[in-house]
N, C-alpha and C. Protein backbone atom coordinates (compact mmCIF):
# COMPACT_ATOMS: atom_id res chain seq x y z
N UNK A 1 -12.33 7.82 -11.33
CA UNK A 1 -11.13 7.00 -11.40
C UNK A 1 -11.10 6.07 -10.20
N UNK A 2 -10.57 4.69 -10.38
CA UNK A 2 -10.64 3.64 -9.57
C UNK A 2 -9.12 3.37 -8.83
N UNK A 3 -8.88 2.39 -7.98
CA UNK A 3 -7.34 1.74 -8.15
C UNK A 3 -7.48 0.57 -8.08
N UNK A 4 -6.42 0.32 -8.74
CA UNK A 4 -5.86 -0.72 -9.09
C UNK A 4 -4.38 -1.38 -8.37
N UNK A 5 -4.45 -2.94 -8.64
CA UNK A 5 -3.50 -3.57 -8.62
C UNK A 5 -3.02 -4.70 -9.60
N UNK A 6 -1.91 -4.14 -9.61
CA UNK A 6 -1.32 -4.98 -11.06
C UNK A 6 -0.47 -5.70 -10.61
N UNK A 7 -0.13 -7.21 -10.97
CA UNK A 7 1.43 -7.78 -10.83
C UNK A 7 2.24 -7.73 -12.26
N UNK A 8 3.39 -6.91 -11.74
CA UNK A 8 4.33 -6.69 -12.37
C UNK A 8 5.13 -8.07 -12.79
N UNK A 9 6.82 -8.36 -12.33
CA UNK A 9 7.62 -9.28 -12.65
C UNK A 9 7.04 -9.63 -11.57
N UNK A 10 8.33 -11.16 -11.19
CA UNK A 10 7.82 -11.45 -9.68
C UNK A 10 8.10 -10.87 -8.69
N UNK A 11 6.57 -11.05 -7.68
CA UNK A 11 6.28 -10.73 -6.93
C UNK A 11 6.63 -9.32 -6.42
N UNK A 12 6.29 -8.47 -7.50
CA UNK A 12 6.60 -7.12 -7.51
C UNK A 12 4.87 -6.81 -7.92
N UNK A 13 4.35 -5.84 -7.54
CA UNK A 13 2.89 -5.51 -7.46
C UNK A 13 3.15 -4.01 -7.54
N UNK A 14 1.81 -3.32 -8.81
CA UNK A 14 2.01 -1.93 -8.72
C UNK A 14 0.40 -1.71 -8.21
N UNK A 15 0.29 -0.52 -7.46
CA UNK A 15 -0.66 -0.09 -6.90
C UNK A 15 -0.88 1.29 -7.86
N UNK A 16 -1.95 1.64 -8.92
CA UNK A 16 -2.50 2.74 -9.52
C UNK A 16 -3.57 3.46 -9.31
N UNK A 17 -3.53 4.83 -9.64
CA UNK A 17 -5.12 5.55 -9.42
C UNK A 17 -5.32 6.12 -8.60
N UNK A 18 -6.47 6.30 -7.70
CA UNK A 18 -6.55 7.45 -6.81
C UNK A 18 -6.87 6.29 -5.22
N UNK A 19 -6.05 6.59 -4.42
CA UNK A 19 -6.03 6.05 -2.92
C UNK A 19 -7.38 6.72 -2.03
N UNK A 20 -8.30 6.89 -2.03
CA UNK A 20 -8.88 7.78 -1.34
C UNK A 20 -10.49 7.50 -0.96
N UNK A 21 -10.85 8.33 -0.12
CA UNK A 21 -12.40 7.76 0.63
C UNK A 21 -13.24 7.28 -0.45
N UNK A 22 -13.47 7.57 -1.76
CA UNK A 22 -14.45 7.31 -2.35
C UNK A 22 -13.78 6.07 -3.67
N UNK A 23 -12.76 5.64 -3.50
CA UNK A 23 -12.17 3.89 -4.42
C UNK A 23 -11.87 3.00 -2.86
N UNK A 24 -11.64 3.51 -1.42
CA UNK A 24 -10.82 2.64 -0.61
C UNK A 24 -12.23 1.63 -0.28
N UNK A 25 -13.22 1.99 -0.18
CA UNK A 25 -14.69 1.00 0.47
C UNK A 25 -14.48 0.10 -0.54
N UNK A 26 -14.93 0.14 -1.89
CA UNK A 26 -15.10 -0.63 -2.66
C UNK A 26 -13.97 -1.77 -2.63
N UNK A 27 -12.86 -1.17 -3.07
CA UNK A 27 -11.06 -1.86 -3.20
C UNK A 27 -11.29 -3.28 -2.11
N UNK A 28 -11.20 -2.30 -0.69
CA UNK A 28 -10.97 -3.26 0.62
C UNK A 28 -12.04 -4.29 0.36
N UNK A 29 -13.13 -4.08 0.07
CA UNK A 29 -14.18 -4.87 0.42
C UNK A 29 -13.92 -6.26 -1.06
N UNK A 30 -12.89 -6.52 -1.74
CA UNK A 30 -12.91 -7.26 -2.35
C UNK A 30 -11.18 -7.64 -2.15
N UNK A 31 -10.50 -7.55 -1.69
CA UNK A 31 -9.30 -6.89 -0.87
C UNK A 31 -9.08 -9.49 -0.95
N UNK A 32 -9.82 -10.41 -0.51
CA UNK A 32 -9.58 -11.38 -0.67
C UNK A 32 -9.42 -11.76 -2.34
N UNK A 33 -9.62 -10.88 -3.16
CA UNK A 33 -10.26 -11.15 -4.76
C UNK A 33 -7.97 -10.70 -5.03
N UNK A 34 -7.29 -9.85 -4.62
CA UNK A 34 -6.37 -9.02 -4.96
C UNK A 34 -5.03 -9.07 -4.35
N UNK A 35 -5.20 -9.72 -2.83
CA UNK A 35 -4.07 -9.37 -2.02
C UNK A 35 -3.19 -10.40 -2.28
N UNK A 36 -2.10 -10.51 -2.75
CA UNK A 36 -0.81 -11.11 -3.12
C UNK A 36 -0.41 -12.01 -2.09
N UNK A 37 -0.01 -13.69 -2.52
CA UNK A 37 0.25 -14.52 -2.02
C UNK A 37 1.08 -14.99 -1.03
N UNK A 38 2.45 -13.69 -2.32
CA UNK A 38 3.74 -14.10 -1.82
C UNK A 38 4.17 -14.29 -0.46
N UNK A 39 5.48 -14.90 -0.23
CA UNK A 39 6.02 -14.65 0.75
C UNK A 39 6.56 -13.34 1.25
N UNK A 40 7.24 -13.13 0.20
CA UNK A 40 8.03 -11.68 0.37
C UNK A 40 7.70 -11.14 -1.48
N UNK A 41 7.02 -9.61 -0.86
CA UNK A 41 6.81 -9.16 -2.30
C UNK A 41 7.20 -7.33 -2.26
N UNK A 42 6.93 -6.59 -3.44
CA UNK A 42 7.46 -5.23 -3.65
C UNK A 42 6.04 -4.95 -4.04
N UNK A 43 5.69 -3.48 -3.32
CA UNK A 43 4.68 -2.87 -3.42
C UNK A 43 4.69 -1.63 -3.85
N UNK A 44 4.68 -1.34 -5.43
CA UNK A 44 5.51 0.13 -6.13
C UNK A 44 3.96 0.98 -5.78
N UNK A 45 4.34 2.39 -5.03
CA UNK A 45 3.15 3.26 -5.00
C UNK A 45 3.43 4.60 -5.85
N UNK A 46 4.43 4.30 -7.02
CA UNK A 46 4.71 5.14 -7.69
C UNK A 46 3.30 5.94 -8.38
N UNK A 47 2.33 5.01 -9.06
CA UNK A 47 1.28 5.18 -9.84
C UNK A 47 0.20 6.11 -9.44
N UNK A 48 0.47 6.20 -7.82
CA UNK A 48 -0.46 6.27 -7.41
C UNK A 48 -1.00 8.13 -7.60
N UNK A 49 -1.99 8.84 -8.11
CA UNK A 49 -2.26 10.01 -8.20
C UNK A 49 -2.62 10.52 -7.13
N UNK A 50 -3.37 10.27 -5.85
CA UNK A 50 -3.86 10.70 -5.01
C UNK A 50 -3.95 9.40 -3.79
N UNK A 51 -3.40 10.24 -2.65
CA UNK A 51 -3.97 8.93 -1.56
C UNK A 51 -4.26 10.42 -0.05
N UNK A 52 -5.47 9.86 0.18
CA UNK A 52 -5.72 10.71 1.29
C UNK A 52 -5.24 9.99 2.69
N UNK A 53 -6.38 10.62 4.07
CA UNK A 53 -6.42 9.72 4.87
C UNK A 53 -6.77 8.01 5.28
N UNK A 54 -7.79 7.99 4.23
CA UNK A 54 -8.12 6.42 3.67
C UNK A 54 -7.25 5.71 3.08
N UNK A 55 -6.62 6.23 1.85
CA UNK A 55 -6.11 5.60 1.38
C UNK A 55 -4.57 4.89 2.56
N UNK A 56 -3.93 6.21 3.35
CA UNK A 56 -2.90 5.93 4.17
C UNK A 56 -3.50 4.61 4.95
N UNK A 57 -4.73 4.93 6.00
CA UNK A 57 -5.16 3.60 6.60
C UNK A 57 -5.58 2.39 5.99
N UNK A 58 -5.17 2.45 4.58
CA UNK A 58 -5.63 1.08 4.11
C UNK A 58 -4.55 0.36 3.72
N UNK A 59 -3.45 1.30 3.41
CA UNK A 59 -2.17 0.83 3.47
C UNK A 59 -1.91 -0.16 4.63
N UNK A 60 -2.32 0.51 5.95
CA UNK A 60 -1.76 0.36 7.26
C UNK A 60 -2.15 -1.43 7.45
N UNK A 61 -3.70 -1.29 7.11
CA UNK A 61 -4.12 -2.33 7.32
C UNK A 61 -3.73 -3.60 6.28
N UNK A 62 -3.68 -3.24 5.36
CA UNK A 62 -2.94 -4.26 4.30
C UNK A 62 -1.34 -4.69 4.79
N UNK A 63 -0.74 -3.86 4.96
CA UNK A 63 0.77 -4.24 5.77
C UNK A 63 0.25 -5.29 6.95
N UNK A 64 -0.85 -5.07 7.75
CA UNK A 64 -0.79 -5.11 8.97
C UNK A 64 -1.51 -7.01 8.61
N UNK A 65 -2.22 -6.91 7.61
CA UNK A 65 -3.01 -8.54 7.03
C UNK A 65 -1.82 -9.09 6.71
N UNK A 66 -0.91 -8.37 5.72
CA UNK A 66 -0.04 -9.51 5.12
C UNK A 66 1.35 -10.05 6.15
N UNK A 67 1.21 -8.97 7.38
CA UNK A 67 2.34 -9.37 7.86
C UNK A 67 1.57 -10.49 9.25
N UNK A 68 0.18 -10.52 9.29
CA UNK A 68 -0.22 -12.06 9.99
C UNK A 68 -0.44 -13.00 9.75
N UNK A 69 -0.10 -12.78 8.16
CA UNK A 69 -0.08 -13.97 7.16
C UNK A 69 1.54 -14.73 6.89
N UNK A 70 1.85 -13.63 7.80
CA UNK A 70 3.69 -14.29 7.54
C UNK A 70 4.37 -13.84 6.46
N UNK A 71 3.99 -12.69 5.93
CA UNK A 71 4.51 -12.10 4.44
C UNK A 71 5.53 -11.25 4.84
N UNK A 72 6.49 -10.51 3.72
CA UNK A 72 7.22 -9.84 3.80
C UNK A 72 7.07 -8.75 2.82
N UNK A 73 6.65 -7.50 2.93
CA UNK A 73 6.49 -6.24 1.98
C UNK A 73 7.06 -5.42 1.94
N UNK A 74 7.75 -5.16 0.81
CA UNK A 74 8.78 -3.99 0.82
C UNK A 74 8.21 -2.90 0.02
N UNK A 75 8.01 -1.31 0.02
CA UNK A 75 7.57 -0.63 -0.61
C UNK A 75 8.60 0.45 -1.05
N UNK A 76 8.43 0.83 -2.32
CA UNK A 76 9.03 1.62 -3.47
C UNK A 76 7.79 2.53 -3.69
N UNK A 77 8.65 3.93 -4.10
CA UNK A 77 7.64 5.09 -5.21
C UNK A 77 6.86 5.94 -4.49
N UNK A 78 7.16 5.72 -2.95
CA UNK A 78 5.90 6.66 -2.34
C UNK A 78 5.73 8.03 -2.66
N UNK A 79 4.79 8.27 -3.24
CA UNK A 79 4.39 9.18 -3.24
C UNK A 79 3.91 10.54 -2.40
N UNK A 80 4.50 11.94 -2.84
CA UNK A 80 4.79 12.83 -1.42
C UNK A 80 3.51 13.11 -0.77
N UNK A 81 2.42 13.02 -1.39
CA UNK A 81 1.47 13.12 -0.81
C UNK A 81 1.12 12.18 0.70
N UNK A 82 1.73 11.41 0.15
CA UNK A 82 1.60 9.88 1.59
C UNK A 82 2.37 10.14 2.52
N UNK A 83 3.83 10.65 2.21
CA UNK A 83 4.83 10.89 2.63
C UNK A 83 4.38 11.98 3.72
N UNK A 84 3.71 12.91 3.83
CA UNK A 84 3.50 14.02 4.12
C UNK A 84 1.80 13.85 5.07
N UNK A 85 1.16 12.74 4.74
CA UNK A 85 0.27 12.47 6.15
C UNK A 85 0.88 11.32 6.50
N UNK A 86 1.95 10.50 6.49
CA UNK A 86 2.13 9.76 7.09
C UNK A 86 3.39 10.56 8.40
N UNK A 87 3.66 11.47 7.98
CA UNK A 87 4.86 12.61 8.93
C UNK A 87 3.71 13.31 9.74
N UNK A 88 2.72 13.82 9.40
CA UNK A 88 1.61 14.26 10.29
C UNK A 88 0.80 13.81 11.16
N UNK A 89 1.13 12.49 10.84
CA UNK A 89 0.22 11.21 11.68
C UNK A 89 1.25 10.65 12.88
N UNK A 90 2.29 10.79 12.48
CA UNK A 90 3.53 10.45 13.48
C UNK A 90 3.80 9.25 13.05
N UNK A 91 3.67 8.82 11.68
CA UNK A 91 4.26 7.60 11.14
C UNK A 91 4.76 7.78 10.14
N UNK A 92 5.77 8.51 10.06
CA UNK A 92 6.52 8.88 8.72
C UNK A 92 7.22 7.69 8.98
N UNK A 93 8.08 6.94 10.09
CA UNK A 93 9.15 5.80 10.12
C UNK A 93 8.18 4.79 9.48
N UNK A 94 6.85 4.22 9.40
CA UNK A 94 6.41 3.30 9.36
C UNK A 94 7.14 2.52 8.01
N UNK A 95 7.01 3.30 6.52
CA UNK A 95 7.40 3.34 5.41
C UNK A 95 8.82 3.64 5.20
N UNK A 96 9.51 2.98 4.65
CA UNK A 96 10.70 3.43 4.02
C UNK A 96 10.60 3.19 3.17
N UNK A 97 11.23 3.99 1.89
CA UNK A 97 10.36 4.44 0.74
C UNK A 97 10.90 3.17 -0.10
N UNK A 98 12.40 2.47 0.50
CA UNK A 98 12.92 1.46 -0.40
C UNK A 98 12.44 -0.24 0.60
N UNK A 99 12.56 0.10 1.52
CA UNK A 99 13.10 -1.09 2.45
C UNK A 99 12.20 -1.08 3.49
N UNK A 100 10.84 -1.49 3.62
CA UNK A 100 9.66 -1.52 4.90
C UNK A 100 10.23 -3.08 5.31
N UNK A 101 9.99 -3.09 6.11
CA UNK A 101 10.41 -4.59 6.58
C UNK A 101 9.57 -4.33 7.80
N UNK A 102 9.24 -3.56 8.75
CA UNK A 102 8.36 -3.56 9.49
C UNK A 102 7.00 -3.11 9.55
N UNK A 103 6.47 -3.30 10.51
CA UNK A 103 5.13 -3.21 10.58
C UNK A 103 4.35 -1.92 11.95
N UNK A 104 3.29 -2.38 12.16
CA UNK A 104 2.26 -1.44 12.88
C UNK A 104 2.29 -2.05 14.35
């Protein structure tokens, strides 16, 4: 199983599939082919079945591209799995599950 990114309505984006060491190499490495334009967009991680340690740092770094691009990302749906290394990592604040407005 792969992940995916879908655009939803506007500028609402769903993230599907498995987050993790063996889809995040491939994903990132085409990551200019996928990453959303907007100014300000919604990033649902409802879909998501699995996200490990990779998958969390790729999050990090995608927040961390779109917000030197001048973007605004808000994320919905996290999933407890994320929820639960991102509290172990000492970045449970990073995410709010409705309202991210900040960054790394």
């Amino acid at each position: 199983m792969s992940v995916n990114l879908t655009a939803g309505s506007e500028q609402h984006y769903h993230l599907s599939g498995r987050l993790d060491r063996d889809t995040v190499p491939a994903f990132w490495r085409q990551r200019h082919q996928w990453i959303p334009t907007d100014n300000a967009l919604t990033l649902d991680l409802s879909a998501l079945s699995r996200v490990d340690s990779a998958g969390m740092a790729m999050l990090l770094h995608l927040d961390r591209t779109l917000r030197h691009q001048g973007q605004q990302v808000r994320y919905q749906g996290m999933p407890e799995q994320l929820k639960l290394l991102l509290t172990l990592s000492n970045l449970d604040t990073f995410f709010d599950d409705a309202e991210h407005q900040q960054g790394v």
